[in-house]
Protein backbone atom coordinates (compact mmCIF):
# COMPACT_ATOMS: atom_id res chain seq x y z
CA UNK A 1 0.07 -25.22 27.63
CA UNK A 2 0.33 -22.47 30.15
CA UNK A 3 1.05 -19.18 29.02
CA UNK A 4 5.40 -19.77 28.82
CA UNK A 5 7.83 -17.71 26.95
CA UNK A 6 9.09 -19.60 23.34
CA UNK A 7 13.12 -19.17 23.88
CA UNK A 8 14.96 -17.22 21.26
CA UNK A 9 16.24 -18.99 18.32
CA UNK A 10 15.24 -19.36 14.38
CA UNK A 11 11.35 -18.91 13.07
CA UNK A 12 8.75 -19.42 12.62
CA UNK A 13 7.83 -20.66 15.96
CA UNK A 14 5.70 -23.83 16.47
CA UNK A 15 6.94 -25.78 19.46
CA UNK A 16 10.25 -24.69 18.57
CA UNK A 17 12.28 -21.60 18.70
CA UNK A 18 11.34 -18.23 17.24
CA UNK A 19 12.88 -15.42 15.54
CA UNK A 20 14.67 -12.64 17.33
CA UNK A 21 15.68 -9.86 14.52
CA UNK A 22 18.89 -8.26 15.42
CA UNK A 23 18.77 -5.07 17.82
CA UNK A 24 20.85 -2.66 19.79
CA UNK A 25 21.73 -4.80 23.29
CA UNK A 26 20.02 -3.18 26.49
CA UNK A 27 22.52 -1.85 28.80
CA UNK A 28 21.66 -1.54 32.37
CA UNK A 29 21.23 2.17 33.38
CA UNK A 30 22.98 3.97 35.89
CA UNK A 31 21.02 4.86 39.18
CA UNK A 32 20.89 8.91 39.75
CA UNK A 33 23.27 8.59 42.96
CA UNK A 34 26.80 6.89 42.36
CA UNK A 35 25.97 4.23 45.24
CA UNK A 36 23.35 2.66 43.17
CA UNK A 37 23.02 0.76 39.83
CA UNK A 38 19.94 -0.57 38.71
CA UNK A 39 18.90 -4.23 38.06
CA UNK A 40 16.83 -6.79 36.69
CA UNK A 41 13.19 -7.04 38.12
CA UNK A 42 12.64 -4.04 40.81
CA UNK A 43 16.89 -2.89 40.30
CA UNK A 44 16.88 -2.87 36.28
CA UNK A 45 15.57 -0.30 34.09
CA UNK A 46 15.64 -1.35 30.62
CA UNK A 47 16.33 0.22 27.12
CA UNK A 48 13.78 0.98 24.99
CA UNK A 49 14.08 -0.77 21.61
CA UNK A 50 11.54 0.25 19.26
CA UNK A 51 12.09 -3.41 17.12
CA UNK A 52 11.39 -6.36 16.38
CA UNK A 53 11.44 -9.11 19.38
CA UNK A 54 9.26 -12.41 19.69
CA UNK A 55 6.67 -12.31 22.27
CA UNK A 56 4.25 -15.06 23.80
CA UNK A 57 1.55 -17.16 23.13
CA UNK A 58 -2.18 -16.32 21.39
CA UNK A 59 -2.91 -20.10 21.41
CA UNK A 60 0.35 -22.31 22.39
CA UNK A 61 3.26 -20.35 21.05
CA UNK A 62 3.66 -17.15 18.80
CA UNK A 63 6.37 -15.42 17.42
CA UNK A 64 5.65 -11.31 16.52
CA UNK A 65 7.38 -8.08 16.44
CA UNK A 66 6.87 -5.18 18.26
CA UNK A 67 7.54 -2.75 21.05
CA UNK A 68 10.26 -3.44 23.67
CA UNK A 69 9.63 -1.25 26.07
CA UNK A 70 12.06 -0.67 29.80
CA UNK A 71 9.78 -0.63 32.57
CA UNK A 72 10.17 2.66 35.04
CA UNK A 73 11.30 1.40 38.25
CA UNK A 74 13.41 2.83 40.99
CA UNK A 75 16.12 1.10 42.54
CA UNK A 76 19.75 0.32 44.16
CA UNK A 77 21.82 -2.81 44.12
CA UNK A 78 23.70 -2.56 47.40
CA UNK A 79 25.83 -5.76 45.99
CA UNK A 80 26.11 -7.91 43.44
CA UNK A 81 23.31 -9.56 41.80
CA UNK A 82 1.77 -16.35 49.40
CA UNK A 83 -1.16 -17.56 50.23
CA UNK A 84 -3.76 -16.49 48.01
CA UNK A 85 -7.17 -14.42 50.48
CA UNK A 86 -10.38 -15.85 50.23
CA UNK A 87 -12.73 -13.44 48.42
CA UNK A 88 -16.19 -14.37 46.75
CA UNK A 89 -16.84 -11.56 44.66
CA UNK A 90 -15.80 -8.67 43.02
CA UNK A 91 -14.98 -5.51 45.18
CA UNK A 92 -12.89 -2.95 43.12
CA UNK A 93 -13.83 -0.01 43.85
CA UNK A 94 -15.83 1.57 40.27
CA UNK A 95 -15.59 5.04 39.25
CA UNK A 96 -18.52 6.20 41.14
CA UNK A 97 -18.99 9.65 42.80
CA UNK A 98 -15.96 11.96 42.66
CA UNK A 99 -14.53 12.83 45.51
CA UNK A 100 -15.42 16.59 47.38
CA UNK A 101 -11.69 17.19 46.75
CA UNK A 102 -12.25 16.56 43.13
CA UNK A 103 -13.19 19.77 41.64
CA UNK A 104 -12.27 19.30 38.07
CA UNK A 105 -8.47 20.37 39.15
CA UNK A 106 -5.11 18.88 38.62
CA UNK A 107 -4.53 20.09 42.48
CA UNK A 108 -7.69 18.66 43.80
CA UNK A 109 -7.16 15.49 41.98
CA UNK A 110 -4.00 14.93 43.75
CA UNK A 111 -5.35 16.14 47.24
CA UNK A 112 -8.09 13.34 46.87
CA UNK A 113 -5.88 10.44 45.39
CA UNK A 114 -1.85 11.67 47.69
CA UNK A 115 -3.64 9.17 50.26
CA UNK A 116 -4.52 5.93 48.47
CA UNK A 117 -0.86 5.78 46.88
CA UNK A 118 1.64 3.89 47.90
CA UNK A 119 5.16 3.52 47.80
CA UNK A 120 7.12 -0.47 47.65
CA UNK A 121 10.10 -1.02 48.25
CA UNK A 122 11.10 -4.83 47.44
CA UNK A 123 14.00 -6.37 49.09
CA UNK A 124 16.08 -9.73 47.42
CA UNK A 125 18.96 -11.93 49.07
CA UNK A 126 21.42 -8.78 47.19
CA UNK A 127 19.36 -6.32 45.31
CA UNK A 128 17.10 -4.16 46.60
CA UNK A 129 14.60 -1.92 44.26
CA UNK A 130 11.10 0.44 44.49
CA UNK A 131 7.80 1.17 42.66
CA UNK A 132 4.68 2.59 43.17
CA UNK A 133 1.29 1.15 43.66
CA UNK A 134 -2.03 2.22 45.04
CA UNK A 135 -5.35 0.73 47.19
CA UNK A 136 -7.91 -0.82 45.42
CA UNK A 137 -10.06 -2.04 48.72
CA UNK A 138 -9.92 -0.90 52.41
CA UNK A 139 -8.73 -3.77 53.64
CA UNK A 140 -5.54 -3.49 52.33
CA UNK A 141 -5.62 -4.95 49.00
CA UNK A 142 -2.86 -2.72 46.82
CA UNK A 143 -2.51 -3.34 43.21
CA UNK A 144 0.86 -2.81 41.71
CA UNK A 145 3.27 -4.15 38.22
CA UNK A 146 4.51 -7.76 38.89
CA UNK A 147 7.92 -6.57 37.89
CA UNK A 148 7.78 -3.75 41.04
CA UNK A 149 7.64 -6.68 43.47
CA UNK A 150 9.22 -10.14 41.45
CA UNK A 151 12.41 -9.22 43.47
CA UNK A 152 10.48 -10.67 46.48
CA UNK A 153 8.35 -13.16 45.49
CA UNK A 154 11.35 -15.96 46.37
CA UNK A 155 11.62 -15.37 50.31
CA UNK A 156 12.35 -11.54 49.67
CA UNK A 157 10.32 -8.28 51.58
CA UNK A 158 8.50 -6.19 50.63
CA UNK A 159 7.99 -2.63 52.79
CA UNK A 160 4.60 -0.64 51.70
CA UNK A 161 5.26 3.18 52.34
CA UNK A 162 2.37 5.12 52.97
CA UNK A 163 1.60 9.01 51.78
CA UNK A 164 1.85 10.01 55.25
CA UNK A 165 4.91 8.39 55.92
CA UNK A 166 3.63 5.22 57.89
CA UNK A 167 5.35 2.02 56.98
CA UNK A 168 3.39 -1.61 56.99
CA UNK A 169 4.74 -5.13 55.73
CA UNK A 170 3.30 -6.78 52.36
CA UNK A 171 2.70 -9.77 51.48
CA UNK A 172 2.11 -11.07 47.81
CA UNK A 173 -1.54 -12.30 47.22
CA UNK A 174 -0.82 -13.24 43.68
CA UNK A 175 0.56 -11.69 40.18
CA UNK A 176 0.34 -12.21 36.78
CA UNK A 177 3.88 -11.84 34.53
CA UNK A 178 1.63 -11.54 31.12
CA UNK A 179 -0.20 -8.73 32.41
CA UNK A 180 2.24 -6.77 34.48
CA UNK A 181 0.36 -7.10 37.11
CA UNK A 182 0.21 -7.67 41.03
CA UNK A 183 -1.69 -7.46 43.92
CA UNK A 184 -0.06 -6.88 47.50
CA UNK A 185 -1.44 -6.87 50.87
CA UNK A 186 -0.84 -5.20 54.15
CA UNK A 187 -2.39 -5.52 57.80
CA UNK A 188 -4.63 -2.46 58.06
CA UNK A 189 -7.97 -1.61 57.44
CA UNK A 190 -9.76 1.72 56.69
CA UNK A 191 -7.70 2.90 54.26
CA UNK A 192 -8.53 5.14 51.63
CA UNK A 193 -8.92 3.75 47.83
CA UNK A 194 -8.02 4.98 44.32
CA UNK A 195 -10.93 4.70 42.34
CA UNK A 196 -11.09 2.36 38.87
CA UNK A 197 -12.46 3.62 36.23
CA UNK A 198 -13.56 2.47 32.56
CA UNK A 199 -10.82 2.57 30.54
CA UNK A 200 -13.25 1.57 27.57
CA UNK A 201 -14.63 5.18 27.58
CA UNK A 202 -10.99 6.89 27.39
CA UNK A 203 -10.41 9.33 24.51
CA UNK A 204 -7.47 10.11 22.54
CA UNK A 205 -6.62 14.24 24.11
CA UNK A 206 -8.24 13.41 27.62
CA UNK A 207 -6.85 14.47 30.43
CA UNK A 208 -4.04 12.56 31.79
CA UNK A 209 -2.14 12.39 35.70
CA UNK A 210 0.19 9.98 36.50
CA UNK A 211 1.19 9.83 40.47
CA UNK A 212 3.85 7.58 42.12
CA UNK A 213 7.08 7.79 43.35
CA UNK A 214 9.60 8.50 40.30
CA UNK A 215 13.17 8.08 41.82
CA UNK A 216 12.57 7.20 44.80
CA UNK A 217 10.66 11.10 44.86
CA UNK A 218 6.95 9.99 46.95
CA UNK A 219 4.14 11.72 46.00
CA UNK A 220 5.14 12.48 42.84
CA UNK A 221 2.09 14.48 40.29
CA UNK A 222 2.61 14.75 36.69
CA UNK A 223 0.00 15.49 33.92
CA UNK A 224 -0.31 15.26 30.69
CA UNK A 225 -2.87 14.35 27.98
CA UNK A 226 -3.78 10.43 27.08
CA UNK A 227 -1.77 10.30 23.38
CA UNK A 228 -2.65 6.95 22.34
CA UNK A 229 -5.06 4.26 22.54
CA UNK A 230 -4.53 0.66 22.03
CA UNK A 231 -0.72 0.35 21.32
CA UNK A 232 0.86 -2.72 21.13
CA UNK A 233 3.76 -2.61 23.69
CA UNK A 234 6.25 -5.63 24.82
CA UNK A 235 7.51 -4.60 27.81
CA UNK A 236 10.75 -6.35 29.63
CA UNK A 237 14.13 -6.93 29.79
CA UNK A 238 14.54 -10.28 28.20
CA UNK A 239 12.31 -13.16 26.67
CA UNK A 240 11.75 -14.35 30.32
CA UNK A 241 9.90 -11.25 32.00
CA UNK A 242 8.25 -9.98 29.18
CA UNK A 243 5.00 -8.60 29.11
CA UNK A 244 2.14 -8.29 26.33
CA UNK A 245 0.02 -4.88 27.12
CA UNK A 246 -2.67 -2.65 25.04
CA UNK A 247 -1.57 0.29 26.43
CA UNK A 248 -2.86 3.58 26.77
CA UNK A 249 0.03 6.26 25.52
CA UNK A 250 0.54 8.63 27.58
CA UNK A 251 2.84 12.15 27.79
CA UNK A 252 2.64 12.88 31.34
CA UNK A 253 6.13 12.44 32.41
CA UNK A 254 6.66 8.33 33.87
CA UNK A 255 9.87 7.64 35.05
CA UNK A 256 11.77 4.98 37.11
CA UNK A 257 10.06 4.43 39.80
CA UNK A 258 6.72 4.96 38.55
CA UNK A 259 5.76 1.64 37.90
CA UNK A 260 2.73 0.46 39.31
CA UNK A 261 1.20 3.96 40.03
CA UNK A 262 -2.09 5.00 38.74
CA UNK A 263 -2.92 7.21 35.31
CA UNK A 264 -5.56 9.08 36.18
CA UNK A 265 -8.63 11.15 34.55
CA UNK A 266 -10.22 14.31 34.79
CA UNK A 267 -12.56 12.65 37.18
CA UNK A 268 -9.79 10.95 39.55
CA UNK A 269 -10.74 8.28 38.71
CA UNK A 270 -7.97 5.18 37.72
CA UNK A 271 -7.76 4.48 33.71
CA UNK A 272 -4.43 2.54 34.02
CA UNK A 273 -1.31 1.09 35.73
CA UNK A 274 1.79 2.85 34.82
CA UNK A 275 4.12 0.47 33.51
CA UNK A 276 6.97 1.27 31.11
CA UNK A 277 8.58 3.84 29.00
CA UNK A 278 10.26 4.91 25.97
CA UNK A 279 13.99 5.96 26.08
CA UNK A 280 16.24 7.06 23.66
CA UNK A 281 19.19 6.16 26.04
CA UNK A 282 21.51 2.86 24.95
CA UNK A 283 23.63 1.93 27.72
CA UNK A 284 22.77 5.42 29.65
CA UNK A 285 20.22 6.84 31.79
CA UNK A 286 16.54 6.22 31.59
CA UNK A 287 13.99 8.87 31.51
CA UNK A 288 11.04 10.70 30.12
CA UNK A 289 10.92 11.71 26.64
CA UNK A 290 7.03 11.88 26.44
CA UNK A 291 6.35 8.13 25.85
CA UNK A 292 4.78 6.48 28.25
CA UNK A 293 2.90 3.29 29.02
CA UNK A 294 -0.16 2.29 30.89
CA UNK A 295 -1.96 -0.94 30.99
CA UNK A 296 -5.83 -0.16 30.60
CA UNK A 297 -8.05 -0.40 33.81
CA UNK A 298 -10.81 -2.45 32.68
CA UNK A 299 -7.81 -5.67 32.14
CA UNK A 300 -6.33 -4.61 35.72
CA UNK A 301 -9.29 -4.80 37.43
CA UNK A 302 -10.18 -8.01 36.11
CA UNK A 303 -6.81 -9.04 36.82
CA UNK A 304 -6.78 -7.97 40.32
CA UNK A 305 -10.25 -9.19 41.27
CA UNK A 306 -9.17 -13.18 40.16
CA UNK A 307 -5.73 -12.79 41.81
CA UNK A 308 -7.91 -11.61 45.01
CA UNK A 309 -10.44 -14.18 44.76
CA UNK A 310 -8.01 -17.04 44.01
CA UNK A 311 -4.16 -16.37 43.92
CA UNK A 312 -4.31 -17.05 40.68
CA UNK A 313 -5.68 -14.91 37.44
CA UNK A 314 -6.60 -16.37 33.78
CA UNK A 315 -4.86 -15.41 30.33
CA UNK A 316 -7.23 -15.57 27.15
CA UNK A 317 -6.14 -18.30 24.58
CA UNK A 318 -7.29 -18.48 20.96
CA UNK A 319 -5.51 -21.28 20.00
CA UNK A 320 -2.90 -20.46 16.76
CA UNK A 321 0.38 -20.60 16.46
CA UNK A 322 1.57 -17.26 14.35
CA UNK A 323 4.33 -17.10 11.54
CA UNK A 324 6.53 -14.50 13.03
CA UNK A 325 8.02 -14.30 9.53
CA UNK A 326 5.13 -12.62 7.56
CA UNK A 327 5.82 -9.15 5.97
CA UNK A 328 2.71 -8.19 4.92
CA UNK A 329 -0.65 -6.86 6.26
CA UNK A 330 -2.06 -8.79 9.11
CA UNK A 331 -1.29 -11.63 11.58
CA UNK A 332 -0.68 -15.66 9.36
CA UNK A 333 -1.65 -18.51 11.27
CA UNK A 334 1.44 -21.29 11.38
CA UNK A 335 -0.45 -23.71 12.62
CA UNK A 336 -3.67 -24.68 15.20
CA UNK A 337 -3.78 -25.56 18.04
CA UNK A 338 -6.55 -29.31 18.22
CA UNK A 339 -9.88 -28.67 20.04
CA UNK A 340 -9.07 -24.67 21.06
CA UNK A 341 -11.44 -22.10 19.80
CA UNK A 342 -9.98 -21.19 17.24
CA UNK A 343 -9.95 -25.24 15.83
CA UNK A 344 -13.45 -25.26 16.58
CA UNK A 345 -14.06 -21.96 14.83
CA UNK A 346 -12.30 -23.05 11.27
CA UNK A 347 -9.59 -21.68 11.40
CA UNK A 348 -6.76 -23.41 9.48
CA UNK A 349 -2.91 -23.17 8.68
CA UNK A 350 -1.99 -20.39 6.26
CA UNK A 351 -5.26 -18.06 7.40
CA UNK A 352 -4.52 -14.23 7.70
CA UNK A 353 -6.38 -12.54 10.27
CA UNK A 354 -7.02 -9.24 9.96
CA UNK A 355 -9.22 -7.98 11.95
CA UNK A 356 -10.86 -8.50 15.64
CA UNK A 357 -14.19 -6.98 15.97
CA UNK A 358 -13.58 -3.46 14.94
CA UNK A 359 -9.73 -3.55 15.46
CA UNK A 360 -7.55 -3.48 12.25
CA UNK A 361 -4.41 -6.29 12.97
CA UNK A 362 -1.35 -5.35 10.99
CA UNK A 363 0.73 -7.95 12.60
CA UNK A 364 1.31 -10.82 14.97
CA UNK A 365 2.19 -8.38 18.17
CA UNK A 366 -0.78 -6.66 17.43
CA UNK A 367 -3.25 -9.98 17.12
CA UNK A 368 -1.49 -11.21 20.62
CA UNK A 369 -2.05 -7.55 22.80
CA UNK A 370 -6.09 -7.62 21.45
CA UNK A 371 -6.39 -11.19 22.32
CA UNK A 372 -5.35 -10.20 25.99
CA UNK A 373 -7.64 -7.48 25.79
CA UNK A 374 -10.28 -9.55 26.46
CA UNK A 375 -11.34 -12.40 29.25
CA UNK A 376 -11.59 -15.45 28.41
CA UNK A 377 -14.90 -16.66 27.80
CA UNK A 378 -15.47 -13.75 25.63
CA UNK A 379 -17.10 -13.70 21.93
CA UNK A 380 -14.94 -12.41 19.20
CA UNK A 381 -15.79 -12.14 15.64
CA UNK A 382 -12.48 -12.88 13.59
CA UNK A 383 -12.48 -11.49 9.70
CA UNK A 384 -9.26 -13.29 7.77
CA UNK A 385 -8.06 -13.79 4.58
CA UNK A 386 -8.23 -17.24 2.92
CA UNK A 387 -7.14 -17.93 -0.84
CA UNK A 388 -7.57 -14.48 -1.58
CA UNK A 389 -11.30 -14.27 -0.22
CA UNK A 390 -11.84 -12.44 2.89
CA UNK A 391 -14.17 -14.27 5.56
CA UNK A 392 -15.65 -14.32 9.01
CA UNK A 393 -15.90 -16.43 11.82
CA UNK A 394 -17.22 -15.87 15.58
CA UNK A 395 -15.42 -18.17 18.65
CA UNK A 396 -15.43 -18.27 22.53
CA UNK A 397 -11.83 -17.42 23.75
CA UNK A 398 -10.64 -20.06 26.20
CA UNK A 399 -8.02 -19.76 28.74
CA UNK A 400 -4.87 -21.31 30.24
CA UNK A 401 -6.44 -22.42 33.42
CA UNK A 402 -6.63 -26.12 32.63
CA UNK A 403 -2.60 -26.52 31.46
CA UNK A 404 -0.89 -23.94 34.38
C-alpha cells in the first residue's frame, strides 16, 4: 500500500473505515483585510482541535488520536473556490561555521539568514494563497510545507519573492503530503543558503527564531524559546491533507503565513520547518497563542535531499494495523501486515507496544509520529506487552516505495 488516508467512518480500522470521535467543526477563518477569506491548501487556515481524529498508516492503515493542528498560512480567495532534477548525492547545506554576522545575537541572526528566506505566493484556477520558505542549495533549490504550494501543483503558479524584493518563477521538484514537506525551484544561481542543523541535539529552553512572512508581513523575526520536544501533532484540515509530524514546540510567535519558514538556533543554524499552530479560535481568526509547530530538521533534510535526487521521497512502514479504540497505556496492534517488518519481527494481533528505543508510546498517534521519525531502513528495538509479559524485539523499517 502507499501511504493513503483510511476515510472516516466506524473503528477499528483494518482495510476499512476508522473512528473519528466527535469534535467542534473547523470553520474557515477570516483573512485580516475584508477582501480576503482564507481557504483550503495555501487560502485555508484551520482550527485547532486539541482531539481525537484518525490519522494514517504505520504499516497499511491505522486509526489514532491526537493533535489537529491548522497550519499558518497566508492567503486571499479573490473568488470562489514537475519534473523531478537529477541530483546524485546529498548537498544540504550542514550546520557548519556560523556566519560573521552571527554573533550570538537575535539581530545578527536575522542579518545573516533576511537573505536566504523566501516568500511564495501560490496561484490556483480561483484561489490564490502565500507561505514562507527558505534556500537549502545555491542553485535554487528552496524547501518549503507541501500545503504552502498544493494550490499549484495542478497547472497553478507559483511566484518566489526574494528578501530584497526580486521576484523569480518556481517550479515544484517534488513534495511529500505525510511530511509537510516540499521542495521548489527557481532559475538562479548564487544564492545565499539557510543552514540545516541537527535537530537531534535540540534542548528543551534553547533558543528559538522563527522568520517568514506572517500575513503577508516579509521578513518577519520572532523569538522565543524551543518548549517541547517530540510532540505528536496531526496537522490539516481534513482526513485528506493531513499530516503526521514529531514536532518541536515552539513559543516564538508562528502565524498565518509562516508556514514553511525556518526555526532557528542560537547558532543560525535551521532546527525545523514551521508548520502549524494552536488556536483557541472556532469559526474566528487564527493566531498566536504561544503554540507552535515545527517539523524537526534532521526528517526535512532527508526529505528534501530524496525529493531532489528523485522527485519522489520514502515514508517508513512497520507493518501493523493499530486499534484506534484502545484506552489504555500504549499503542494495540489490530492486525499485521504479511512479510513487513514487523511480520518478520513477531509481532502478532493483540501486541501492545510500548516503547521505541528510548521513547515511551502512550498511544497509536504517538507510535505513528516516532515511526516517521526515522528512514526507512533503520533498526528499531520495539518493547510490547504480550499476555501480561513485557518483551522485546529488534526489526528493519521498510518503506512505501514498492506499492506508490
Amino acid at each position: 500500500m502507499s501511504d493513503q488516508q483510511p476515510p472516516l467512518g466506524t473503528g477499528p480500522y483494518s482495510v476499512g473505515p476508522a473512528q473519528l470521535p466527535p469534535a467542534p467543526s473547523p470553520t474557515p477563518a477570516p483573512a485580516p483585510t475584508p477582501a480576503a477569506r482564507r481557504r483550503r491548501g495555501p487560502g485555508l487556515v484551520g482550527t485547532v482541535l486539541i482531539a481525537a481524529l484518525v490519522a494514517a498508516v504505520v504499516g497499511a492503515f491505522a486509526g489514532l488520536a491526537g493533535y489537529a493542528v491548522g497550519r499558518a498560512v497566508d492567503a486571499s480567495s479573490e473568488s470562489q473556490t514537475v519534473p523531478a532534477a537529477t541530483v546524485t548525492s546529498s548537498e544540504l547545506s550542514p550546520a557548519g561555521p556560523a556566519s560573521p554576522l552571527v554573533d550570538g545575537s537575535i539581530a545578527g541572526i536575522a542579518a545573516a539568514t533576511l537573505p536566504g528566506v523566501v516568500s511564495i505566493l501560490a496561484e490556483g484556477d480561483n484561489d490564490s494563497g502565500s507561505g514562507s520558505g527558505f534556500v537549502i542549495r545555491p542553485n535554487g533549490y528552496i524547501l518549503t510545507n507541501n500545503h504552502v504550494v498544493d494550490l499549484a501543483a495542478d497547472g497553478g503558479e507559483l511566484t518566489v519573492v526574494f528578501n530584497d524584493g526580486e521576484r523569480a518563477k518556481g517550479t515544484i521538484v517534488g513534495t511529500n503530503a505525510s511530511y509537510d514537506l516540499a521542495v521548489v525551484k527557481v532559475d538562479r544561481r548564487g544564492l545565499p543558503t539557510v543552514p540545516l542543523g541537527d535537530s537531534a541535539l535540540v534542548r528543551v529552553g534553547d533558543v528559538a527564531i522563527a522568520i517568514g512572512a506572517p500575513l503577508g508581513l516579509d521578513g518577519t523575526v520572532t523569538s522565543g524559546i524551543v518548549s517541547a520536544l517530540d510532540r505528536p501533532v496531526i496537522a490539516g484540515e481534513s482526513q485528506a491533507d493531513a499530516s503526521y509530524i514529531n514536532a518541536i514546540q515552539t513559543d516564538a510567535a508562528i502565524n498565518p503565513g509562516n508556514s514553511g519558514g525556518p526555526l532557528l538556533n542560537a547558532d543560525g543554524a535551521v532546527i525545523g520547518v514551521n508548520s502549524a499552530i494552536a488556536t483557541l479560535a472556532i469559526g474566528g481568526e487564527a493566531g498566536n497563542i504561544g503554540l507552535g509547530f515545527s517539523i524537526p530538521s534532521n526528517s526535512a533534510k532527508r526529505i528534501a535531499d530524496e525529493l531532489i535526487a528523485t522527485g519522489r521521497s520514502r515514508t517508513p512502514l512497520l507493518g501493523v494495523q493499530l486499534d484506534n479504540e484502545f484506552a489504555d497505556n500504549g499503542a494495540r496492534v489490530s492486525s499485521v501486515t504479511s512479510g513487513s517488518a514487523a511480520d518478520e519481527s513477531g509481532l502478532e494481533s493483540g501486541d501492545v507496544i510500548v516503547r521505541i528505543d528510548d521513547r515511551s508510546i502512550n498511544d497509536a498517534t504517538e507510535l505513528v509520529v516516532a515511526i516517521r521519525s526515522y528512514a526507512p531502513g533503520d533498526t528499531i528495538d520495539i518493547r510490547y506487552e504480550r499476555g501480561g509479559q513485557e518483551r522485546t524485539t529488534t526489526l528493519v523499517l521498510g518503506d512505501d516505495s514498492s506499492d506508490s
